[in-house]
PDB file of N, CA and C in Angstrom:
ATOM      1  N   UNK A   1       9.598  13.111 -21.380  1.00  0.00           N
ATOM      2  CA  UNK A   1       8.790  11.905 -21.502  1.00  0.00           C
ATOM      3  C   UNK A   1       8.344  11.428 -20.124  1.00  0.00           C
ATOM      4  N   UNK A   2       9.496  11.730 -18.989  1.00  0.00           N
ATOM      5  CA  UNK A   2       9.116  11.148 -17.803  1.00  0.00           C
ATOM      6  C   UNK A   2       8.067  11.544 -17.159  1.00  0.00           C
ATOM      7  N   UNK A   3       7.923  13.128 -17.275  1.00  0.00           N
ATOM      8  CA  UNK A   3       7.301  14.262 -16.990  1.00  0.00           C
ATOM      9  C   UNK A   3       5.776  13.569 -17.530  1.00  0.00           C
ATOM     10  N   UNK A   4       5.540  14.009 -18.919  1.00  0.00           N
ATOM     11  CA  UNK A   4       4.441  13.702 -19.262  1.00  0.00           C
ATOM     12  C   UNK A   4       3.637  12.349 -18.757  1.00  0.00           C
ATOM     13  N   UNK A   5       4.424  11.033 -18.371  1.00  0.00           N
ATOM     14  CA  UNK A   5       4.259  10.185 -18.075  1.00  0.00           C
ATOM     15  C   UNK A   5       3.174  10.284 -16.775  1.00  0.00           C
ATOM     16  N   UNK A   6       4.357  10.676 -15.884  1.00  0.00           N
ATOM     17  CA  UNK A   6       3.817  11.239 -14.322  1.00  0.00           C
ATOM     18  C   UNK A   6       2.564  11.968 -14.418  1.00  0.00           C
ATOM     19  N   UNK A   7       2.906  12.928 -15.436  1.00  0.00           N
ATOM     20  CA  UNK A   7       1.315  13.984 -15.223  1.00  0.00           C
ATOM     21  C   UNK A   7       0.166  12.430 -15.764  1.00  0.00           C
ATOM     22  N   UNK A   8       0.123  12.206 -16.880  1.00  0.00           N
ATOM     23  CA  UNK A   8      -0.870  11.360 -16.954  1.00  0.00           C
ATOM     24  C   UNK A   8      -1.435  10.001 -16.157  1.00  0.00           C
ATOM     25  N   UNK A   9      -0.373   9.909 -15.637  1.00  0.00           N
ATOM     26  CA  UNK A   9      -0.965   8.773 -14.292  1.00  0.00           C
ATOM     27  C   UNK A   9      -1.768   9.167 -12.945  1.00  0.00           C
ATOM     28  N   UNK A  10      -1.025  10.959 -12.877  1.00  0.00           N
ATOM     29  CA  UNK A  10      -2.035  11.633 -11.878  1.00  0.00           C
ATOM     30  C   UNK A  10      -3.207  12.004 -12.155  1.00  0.00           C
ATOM     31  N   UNK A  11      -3.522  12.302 -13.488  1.00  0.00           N
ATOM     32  CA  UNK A  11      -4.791  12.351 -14.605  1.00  0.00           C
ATOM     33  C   UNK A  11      -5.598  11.754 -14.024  1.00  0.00           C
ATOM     34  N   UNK A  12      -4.986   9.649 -13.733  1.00  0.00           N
ATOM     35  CA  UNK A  12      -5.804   8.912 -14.442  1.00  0.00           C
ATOM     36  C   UNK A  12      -5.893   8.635 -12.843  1.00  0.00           C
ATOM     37  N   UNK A  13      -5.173   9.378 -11.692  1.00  0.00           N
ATOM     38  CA  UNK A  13      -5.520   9.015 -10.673  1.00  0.00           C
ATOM     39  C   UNK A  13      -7.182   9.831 -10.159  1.00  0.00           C
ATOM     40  N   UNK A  14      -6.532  11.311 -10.321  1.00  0.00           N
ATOM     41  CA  UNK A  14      -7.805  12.088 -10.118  1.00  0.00           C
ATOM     42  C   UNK A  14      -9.167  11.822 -10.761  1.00  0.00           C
ATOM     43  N   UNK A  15      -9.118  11.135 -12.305  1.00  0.00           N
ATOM     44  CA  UNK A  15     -10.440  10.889 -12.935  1.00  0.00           C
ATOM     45  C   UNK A  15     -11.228   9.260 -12.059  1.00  0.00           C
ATOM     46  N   UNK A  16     -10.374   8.746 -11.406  1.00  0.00           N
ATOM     47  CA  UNK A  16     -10.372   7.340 -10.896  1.00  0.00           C
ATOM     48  C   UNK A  16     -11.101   7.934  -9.530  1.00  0.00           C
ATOM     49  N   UNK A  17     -10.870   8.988  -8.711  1.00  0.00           N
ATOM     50  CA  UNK A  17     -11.120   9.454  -7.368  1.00  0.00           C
ATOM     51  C   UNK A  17     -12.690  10.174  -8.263  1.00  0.00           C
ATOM     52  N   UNK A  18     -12.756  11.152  -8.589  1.00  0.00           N
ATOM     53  CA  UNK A  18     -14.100  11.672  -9.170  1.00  0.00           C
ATOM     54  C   UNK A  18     -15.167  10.498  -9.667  1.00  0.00           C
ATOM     55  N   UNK A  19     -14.679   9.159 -10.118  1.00  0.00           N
ATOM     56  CA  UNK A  19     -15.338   8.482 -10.702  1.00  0.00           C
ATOM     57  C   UNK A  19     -15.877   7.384  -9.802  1.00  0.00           C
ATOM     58  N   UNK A  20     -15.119   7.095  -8.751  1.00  0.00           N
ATOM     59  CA  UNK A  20     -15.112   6.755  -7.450  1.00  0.00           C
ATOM     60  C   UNK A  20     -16.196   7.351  -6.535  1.00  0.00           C
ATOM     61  N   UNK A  21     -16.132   8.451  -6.542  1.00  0.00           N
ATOM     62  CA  UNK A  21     -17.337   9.371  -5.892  1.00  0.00           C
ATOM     63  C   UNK A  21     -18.499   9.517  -6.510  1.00  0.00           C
ATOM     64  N   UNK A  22     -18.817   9.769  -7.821  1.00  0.00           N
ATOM     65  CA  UNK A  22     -19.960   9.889  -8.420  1.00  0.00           C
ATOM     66  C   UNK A  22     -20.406   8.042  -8.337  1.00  0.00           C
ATOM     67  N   UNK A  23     -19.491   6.971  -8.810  1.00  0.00           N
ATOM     68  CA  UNK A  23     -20.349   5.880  -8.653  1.00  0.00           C
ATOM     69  C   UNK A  23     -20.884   5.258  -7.418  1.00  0.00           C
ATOM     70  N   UNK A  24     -19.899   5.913  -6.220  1.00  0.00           N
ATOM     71  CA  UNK A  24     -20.974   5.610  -4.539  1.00  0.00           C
ATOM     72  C   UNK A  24     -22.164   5.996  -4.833  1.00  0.00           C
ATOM     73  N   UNK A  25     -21.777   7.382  -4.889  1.00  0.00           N
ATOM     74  CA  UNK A  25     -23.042   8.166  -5.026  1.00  0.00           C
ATOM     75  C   UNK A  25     -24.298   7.962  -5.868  1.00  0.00           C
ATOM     76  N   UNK A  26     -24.166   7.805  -7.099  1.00  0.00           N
ATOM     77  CA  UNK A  26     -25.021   6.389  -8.169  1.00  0.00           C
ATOM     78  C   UNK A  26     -25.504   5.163  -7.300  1.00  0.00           C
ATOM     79  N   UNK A  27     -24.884   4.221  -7.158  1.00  0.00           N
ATOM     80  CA  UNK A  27     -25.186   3.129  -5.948  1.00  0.00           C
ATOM     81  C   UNK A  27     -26.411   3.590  -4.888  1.00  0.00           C
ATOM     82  N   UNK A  28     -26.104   4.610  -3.855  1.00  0.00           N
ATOM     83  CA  UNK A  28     -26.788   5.135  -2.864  1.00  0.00           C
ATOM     84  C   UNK A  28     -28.319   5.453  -3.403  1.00  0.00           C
ATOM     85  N   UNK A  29     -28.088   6.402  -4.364  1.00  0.00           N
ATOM     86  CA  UNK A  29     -29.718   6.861  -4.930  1.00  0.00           C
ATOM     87  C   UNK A  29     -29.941   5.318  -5.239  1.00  0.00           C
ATOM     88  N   UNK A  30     -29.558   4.566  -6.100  1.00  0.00           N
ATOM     89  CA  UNK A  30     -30.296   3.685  -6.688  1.00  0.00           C
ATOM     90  C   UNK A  30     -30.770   2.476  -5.580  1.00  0.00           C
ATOM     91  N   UNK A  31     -29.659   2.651  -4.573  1.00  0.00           N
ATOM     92  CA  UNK A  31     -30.616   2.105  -3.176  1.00  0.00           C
ATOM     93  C   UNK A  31     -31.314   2.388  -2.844  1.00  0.00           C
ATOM     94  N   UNK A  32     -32.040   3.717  -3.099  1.00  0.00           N
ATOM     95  CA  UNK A  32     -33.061   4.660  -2.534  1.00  0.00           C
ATOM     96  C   UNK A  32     -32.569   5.083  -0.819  1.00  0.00           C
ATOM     97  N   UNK A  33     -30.976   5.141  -0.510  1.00  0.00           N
ATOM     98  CA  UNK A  33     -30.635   4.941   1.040  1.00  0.00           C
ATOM     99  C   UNK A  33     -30.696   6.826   1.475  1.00  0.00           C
ATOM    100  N   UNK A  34     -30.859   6.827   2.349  1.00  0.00           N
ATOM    101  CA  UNK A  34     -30.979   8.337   2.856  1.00  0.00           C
ATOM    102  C   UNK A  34     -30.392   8.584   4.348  1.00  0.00           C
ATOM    103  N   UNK A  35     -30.255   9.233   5.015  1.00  0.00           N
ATOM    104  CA  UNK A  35     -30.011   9.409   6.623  1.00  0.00           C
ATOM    105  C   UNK A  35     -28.556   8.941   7.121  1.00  0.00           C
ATOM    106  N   UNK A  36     -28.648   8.131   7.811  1.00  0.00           N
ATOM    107  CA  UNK A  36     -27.472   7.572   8.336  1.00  0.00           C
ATOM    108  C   UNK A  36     -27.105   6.512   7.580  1.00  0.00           C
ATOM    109  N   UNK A  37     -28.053   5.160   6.746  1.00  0.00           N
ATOM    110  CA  UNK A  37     -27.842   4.472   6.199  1.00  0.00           C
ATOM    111  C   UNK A  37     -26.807   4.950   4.592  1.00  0.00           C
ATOM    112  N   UNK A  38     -27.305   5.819   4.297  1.00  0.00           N
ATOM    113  CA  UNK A  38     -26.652   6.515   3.280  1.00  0.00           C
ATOM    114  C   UNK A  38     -25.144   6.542   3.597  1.00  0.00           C
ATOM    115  N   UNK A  39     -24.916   7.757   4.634  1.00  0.00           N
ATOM    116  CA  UNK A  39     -24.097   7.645   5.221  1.00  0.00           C
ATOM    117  C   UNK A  39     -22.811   6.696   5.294  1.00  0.00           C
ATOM    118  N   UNK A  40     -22.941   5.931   6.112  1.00  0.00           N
ATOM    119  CA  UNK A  40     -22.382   4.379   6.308  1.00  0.00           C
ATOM    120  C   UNK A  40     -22.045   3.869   5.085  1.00  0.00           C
ATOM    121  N   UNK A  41     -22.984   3.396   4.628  1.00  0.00           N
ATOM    122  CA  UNK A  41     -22.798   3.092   2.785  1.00  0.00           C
ATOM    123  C   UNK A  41     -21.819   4.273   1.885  1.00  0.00           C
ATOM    124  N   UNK A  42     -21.918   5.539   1.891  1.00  0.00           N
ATOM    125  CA  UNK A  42     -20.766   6.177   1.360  1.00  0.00           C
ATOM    126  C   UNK A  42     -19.254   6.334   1.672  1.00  0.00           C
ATOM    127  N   UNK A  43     -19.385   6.056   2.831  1.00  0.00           N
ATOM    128  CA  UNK A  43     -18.286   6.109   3.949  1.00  0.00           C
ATOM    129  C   UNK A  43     -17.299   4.704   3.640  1.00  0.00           C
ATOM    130  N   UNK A  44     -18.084   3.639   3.339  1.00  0.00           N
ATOM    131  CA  UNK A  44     -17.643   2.230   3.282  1.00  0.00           C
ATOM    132  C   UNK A  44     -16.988   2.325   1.762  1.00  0.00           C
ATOM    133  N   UNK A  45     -18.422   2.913   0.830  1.00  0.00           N
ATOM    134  CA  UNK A  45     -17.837   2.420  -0.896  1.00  0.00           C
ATOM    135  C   UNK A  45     -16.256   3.618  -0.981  1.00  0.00           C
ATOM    136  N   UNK A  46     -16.557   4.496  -0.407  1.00  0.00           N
ATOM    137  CA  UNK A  46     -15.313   5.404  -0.812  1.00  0.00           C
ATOM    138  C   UNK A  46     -14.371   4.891  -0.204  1.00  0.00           C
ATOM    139  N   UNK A  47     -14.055   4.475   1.013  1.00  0.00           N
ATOM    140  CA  UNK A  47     -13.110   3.687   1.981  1.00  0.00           C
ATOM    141  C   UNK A  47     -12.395   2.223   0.817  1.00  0.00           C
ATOM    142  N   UNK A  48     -13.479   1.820   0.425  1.00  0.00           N
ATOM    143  CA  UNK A  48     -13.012   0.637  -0.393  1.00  0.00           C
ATOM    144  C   UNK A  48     -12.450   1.137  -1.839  1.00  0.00           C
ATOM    145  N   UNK A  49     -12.901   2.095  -2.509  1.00  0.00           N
ATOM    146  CA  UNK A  49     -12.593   3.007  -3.842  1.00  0.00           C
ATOM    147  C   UNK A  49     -11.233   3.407  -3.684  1.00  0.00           C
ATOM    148  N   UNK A  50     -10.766   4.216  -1.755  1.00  0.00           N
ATOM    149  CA  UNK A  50      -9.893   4.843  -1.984  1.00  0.00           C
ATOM    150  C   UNK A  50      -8.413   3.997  -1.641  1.00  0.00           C
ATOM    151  N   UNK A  51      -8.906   2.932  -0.776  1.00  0.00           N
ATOM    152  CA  UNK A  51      -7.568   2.220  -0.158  1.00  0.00           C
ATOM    153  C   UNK A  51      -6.733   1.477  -1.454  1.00  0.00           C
ATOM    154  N   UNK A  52      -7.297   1.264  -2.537  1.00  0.00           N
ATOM    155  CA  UNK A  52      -7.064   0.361  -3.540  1.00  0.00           C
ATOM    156  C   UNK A  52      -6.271   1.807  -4.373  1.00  0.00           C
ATOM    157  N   UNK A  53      -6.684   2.604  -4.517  1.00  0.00           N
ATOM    158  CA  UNK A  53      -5.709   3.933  -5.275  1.00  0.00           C
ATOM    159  C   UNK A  53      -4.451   4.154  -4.433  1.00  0.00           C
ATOM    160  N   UNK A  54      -5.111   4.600  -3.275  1.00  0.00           N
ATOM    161  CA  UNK A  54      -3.773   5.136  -2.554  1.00  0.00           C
ATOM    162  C   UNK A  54      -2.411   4.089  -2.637  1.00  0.00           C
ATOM    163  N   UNK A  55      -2.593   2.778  -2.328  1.00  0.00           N
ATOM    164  CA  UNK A  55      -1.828   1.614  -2.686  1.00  0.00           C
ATOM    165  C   UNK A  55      -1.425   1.584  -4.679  1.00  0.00           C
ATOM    166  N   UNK A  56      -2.199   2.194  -5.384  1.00  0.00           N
ATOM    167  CA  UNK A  56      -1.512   2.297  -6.272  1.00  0.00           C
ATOM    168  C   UNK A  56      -0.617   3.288  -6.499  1.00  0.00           C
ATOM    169  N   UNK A  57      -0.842   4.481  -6.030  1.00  0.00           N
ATOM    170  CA  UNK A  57      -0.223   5.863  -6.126  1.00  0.00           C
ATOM    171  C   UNK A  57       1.066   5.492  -5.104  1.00  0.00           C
ATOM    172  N   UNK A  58       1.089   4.955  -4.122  1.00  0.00           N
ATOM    173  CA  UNK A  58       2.130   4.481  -3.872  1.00  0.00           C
ATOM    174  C   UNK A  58       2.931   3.138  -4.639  1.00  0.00           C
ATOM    175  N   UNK A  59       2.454   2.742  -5.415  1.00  0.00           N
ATOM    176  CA  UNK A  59       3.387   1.988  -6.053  1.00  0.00           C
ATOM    177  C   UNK A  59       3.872   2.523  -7.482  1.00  0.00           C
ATOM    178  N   UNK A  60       3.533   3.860  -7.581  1.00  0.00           N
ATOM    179  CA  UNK A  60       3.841   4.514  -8.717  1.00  0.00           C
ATOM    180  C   UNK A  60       5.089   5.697  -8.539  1.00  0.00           C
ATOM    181  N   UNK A  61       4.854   6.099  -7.203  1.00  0.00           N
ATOM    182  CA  UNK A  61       6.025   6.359  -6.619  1.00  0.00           C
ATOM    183  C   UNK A  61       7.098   5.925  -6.510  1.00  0.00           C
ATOM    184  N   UNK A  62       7.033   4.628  -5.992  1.00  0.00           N
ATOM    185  CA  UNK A  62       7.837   3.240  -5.950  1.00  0.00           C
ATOM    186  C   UNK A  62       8.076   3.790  -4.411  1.00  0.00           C
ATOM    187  N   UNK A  63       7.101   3.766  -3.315  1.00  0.00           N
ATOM    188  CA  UNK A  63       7.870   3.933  -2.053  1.00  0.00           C
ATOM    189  C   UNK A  63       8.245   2.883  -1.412  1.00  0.00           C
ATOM    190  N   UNK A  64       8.716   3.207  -0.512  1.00  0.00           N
ATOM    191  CA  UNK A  64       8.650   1.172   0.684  1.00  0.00           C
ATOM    192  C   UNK A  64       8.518   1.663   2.164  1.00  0.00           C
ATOM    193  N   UNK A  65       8.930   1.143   2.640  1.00  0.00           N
ATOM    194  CA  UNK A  65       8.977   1.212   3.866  1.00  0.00           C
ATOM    195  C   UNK A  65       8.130   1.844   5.000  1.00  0.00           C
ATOM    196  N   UNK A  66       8.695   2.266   5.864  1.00  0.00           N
ATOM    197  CA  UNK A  66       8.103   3.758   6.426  1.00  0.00           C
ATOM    198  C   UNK A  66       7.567   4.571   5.836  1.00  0.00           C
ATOM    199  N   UNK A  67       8.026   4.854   4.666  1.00  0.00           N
ATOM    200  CA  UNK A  67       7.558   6.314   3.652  1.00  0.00           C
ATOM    201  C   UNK A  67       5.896   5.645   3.044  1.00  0.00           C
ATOM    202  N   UNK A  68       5.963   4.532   2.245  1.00  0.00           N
ATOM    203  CA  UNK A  68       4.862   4.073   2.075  1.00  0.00           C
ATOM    204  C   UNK A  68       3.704   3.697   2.827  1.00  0.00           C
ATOM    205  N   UNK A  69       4.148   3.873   4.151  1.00  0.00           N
ATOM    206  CA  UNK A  69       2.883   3.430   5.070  1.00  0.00           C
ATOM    207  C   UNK A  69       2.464   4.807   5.706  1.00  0.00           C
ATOM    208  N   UNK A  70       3.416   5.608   5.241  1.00  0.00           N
ATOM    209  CA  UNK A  70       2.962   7.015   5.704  1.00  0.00           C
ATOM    210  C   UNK A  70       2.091   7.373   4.695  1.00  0.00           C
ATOM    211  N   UNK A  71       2.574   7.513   3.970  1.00  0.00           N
ATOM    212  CA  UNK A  71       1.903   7.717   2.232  1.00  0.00           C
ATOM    213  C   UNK A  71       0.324   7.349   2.503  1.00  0.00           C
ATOM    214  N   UNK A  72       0.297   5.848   2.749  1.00  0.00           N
ATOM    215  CA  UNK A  72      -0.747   5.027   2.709  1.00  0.00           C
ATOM    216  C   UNK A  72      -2.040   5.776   3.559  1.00  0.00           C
ATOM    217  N   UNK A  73      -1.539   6.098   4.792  1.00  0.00           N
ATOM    218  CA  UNK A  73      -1.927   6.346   5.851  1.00  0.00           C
ATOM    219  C   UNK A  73      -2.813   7.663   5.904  1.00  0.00           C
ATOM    220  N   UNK A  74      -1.828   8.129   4.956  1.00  0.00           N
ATOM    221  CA  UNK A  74      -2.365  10.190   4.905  1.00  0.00           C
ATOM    222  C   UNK A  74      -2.902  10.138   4.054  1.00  0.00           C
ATOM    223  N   UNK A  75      -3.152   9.524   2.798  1.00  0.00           N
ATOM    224  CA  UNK A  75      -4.015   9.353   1.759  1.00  0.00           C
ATOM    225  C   UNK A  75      -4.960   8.561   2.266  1.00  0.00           C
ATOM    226  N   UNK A  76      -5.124   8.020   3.024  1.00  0.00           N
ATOM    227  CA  UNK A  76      -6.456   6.785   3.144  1.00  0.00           C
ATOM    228  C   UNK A  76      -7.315   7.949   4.044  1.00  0.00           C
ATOM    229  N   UNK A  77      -6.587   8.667   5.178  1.00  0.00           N
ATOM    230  CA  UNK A  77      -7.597   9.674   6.091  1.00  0.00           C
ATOM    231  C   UNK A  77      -7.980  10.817   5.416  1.00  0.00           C
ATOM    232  N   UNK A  78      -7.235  10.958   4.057  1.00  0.00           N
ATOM    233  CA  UNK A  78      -7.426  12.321   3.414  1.00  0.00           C
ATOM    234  C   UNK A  78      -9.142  12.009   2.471  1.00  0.00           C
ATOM    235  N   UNK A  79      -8.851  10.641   2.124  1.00  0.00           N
ATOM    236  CA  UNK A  79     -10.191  10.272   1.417  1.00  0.00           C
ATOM    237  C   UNK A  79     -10.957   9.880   1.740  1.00  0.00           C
ATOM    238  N   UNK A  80     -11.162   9.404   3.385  1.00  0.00           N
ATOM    239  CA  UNK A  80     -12.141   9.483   4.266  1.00  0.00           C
ATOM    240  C   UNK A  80     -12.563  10.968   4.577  1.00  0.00           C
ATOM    241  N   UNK A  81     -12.191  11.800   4.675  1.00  0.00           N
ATOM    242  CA  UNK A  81     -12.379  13.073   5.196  1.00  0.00           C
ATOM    243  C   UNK A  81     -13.077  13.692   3.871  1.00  0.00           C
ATOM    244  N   UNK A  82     -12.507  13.502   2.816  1.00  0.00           N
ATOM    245  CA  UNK A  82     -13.142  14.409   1.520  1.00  0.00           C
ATOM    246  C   UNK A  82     -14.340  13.488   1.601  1.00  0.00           C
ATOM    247  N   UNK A  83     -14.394  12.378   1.655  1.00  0.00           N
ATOM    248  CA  UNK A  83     -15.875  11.617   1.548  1.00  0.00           C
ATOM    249  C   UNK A  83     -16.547  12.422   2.495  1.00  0.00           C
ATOM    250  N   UNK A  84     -16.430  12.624   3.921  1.00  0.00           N
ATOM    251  CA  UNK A  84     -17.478  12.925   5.065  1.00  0.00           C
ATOM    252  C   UNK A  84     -17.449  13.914   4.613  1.00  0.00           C
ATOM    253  N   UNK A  85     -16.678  15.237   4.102  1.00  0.00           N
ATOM    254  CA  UNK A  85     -17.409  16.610   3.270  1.00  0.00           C
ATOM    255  C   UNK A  85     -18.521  16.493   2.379  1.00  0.00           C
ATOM    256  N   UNK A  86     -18.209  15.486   1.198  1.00  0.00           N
ATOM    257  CA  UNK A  86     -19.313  15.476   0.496  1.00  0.00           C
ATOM    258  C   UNK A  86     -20.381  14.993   0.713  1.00  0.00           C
ATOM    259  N   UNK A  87     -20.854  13.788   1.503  1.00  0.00           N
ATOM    260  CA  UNK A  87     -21.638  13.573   1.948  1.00  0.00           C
ATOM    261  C   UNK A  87     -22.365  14.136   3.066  1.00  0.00           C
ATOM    262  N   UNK A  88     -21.648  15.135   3.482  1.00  0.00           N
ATOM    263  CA  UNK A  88     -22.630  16.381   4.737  1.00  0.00           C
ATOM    264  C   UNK A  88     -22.742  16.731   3.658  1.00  0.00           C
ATOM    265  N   UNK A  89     -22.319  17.515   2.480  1.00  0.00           N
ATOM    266  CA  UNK A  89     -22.791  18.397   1.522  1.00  0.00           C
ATOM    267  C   UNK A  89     -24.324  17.953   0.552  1.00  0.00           C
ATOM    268  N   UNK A  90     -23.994  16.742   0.570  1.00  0.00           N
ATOM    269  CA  UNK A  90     -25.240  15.806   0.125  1.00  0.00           C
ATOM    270  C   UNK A  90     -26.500  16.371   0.765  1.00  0.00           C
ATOM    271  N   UNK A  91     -26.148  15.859   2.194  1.00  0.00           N
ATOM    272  CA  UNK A  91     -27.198  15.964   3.317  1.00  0.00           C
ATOM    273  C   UNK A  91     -27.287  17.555   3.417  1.00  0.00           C
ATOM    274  N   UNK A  92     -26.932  18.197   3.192  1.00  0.00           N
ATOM    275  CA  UNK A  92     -27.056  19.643   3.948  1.00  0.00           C
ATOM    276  C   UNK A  92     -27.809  19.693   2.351  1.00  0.00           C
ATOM    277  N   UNK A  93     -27.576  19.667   1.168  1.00  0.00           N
ATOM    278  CA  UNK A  93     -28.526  19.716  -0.438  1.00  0.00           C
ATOM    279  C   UNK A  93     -29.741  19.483   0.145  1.00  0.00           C
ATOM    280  N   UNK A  94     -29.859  18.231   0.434  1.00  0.00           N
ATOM    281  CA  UNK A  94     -31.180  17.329   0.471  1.00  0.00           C
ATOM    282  C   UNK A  94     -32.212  17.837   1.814  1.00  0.00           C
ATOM    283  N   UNK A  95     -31.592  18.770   2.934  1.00  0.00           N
ATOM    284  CA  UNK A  95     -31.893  19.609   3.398  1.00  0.00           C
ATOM    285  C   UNK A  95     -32.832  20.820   3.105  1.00  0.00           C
ATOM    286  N   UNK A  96     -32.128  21.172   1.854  1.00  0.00           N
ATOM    287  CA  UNK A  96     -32.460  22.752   1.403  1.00  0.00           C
ATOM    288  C   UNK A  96     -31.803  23.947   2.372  1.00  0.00           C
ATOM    289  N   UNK A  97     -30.396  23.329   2.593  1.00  0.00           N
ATOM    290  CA  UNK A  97     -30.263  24.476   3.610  1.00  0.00           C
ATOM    291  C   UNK A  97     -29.119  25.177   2.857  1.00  0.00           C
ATOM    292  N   UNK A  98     -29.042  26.351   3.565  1.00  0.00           N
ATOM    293  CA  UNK A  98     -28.061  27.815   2.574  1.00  0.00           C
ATOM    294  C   UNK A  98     -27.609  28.181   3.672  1.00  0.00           C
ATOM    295  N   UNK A  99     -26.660  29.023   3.102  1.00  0.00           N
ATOM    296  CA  UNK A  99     -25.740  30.209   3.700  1.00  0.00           C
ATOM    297  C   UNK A  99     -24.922  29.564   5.200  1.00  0.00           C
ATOM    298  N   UNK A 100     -25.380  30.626   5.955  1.00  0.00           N
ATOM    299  CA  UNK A 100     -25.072  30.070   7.479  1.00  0.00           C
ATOM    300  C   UNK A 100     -25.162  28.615   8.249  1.00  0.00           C
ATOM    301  N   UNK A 101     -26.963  28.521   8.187  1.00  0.00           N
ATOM    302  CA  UNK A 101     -27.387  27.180   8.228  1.00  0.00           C
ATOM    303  C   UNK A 101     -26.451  26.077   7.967  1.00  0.00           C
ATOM    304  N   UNK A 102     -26.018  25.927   6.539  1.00  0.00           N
ATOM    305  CA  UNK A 102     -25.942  25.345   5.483  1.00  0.00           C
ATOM    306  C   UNK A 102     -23.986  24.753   6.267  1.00  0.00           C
ATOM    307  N   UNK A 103     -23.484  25.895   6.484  1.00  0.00           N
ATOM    308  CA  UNK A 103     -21.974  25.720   6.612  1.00  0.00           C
ATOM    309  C   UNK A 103     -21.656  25.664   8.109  1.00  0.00           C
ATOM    310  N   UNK A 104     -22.747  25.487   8.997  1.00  0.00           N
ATOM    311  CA  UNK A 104     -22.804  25.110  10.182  1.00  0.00           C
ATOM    312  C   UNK A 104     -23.072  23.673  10.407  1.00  0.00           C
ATOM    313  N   UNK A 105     -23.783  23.213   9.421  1.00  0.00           N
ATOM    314  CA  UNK A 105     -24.358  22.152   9.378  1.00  0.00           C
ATOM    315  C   UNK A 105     -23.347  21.327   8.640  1.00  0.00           C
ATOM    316  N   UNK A 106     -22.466  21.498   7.811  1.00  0.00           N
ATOM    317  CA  UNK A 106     -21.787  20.375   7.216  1.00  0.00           C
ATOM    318  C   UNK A 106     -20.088  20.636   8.207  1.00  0.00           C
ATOM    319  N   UNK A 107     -20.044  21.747   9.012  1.00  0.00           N
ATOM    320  CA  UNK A 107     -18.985  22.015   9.816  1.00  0.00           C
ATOM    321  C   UNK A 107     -19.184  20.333  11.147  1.00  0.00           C
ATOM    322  N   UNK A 108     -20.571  20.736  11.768  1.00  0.00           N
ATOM    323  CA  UNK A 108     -20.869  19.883  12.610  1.00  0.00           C
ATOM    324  C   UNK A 108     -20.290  18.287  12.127  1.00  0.00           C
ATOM    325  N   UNK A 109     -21.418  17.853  10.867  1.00  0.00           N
ATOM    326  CA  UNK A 109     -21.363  17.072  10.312  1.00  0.00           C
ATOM    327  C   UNK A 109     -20.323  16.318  10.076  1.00  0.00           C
ATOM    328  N   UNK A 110     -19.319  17.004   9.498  1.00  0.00           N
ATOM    329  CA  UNK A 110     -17.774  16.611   9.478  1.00  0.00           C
ATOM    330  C   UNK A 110     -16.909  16.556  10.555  1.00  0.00           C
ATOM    331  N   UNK A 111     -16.949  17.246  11.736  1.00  0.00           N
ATOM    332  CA  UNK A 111     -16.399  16.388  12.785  1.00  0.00           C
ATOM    333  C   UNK A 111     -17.474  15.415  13.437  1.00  0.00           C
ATOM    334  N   UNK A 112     -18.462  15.013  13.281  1.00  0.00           N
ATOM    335  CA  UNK A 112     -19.168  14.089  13.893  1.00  0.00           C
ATOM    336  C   UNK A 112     -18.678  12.585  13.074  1.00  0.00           C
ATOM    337  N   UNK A 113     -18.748  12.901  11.727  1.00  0.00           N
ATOM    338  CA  UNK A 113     -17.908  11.629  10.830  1.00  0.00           C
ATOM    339  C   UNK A 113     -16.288  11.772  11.444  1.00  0.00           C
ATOM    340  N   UNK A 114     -15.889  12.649  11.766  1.00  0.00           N
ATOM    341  CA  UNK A 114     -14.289  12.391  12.136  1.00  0.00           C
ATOM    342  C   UNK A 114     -14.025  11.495  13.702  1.00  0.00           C
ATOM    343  N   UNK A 115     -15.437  11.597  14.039  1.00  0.00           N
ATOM    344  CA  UNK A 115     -14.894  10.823  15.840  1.00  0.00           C
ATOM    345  C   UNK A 115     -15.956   9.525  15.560  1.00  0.00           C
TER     346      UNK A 115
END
């Protein structure tokens, strides 16, 4: 029972993170935002999407202390970082760029969002 429990809260974590990402992403087009403004704006809604999970996933754990601010910490940079992937991936789409191009360009991209 405990088992099943756990799996379905991670379910409802992962459908919460996917749903999180597609509705920035919804938002952005319907801003009509593109370039850097885009950018910024995805960077922010996922930042705000993800700090509010990770704080739950740690309270589902039940951590405290030290452990929870570690928790907090590595999950909050982990979902900044998957954001700046997808959104070079966005930009490198909206590009039209492939292959080489394509994985040079969201390589760059992603450490330029990391500094």
């Amino acid at each position: 029972m405990k088992k099943t429990l756990i799996a379905a809260l991670l379910a409802t974590f992962a459908a919460f993170s996917v749903h999180a990402a597609n509705d920035c992403a919804a938002q952005a087009a319907e801003k009509k935002l593109a370039g850097a403004a885009k950018n910024s704006f995805m960077k922010k809604c996922m930042a705000d999407a993800g700090g509010s999970s990770c704080e739950a996933t740690a309270d589902q754990k039940k951590l405290a202390g030290a452990a929870r601010t570690s928790f907090v910490k590595k999950c909050e940079a982990d979902a900044k970082g998957n954001s700046a992937g997808a959104a070079c991936e966005a930009q490198a789409a909206e590009k039209k760029l492939a292959g080489a191009a394509k994985n040079s360009f969201v390589k760059k991209c992603v450490a330029d969002a990391a500094n």
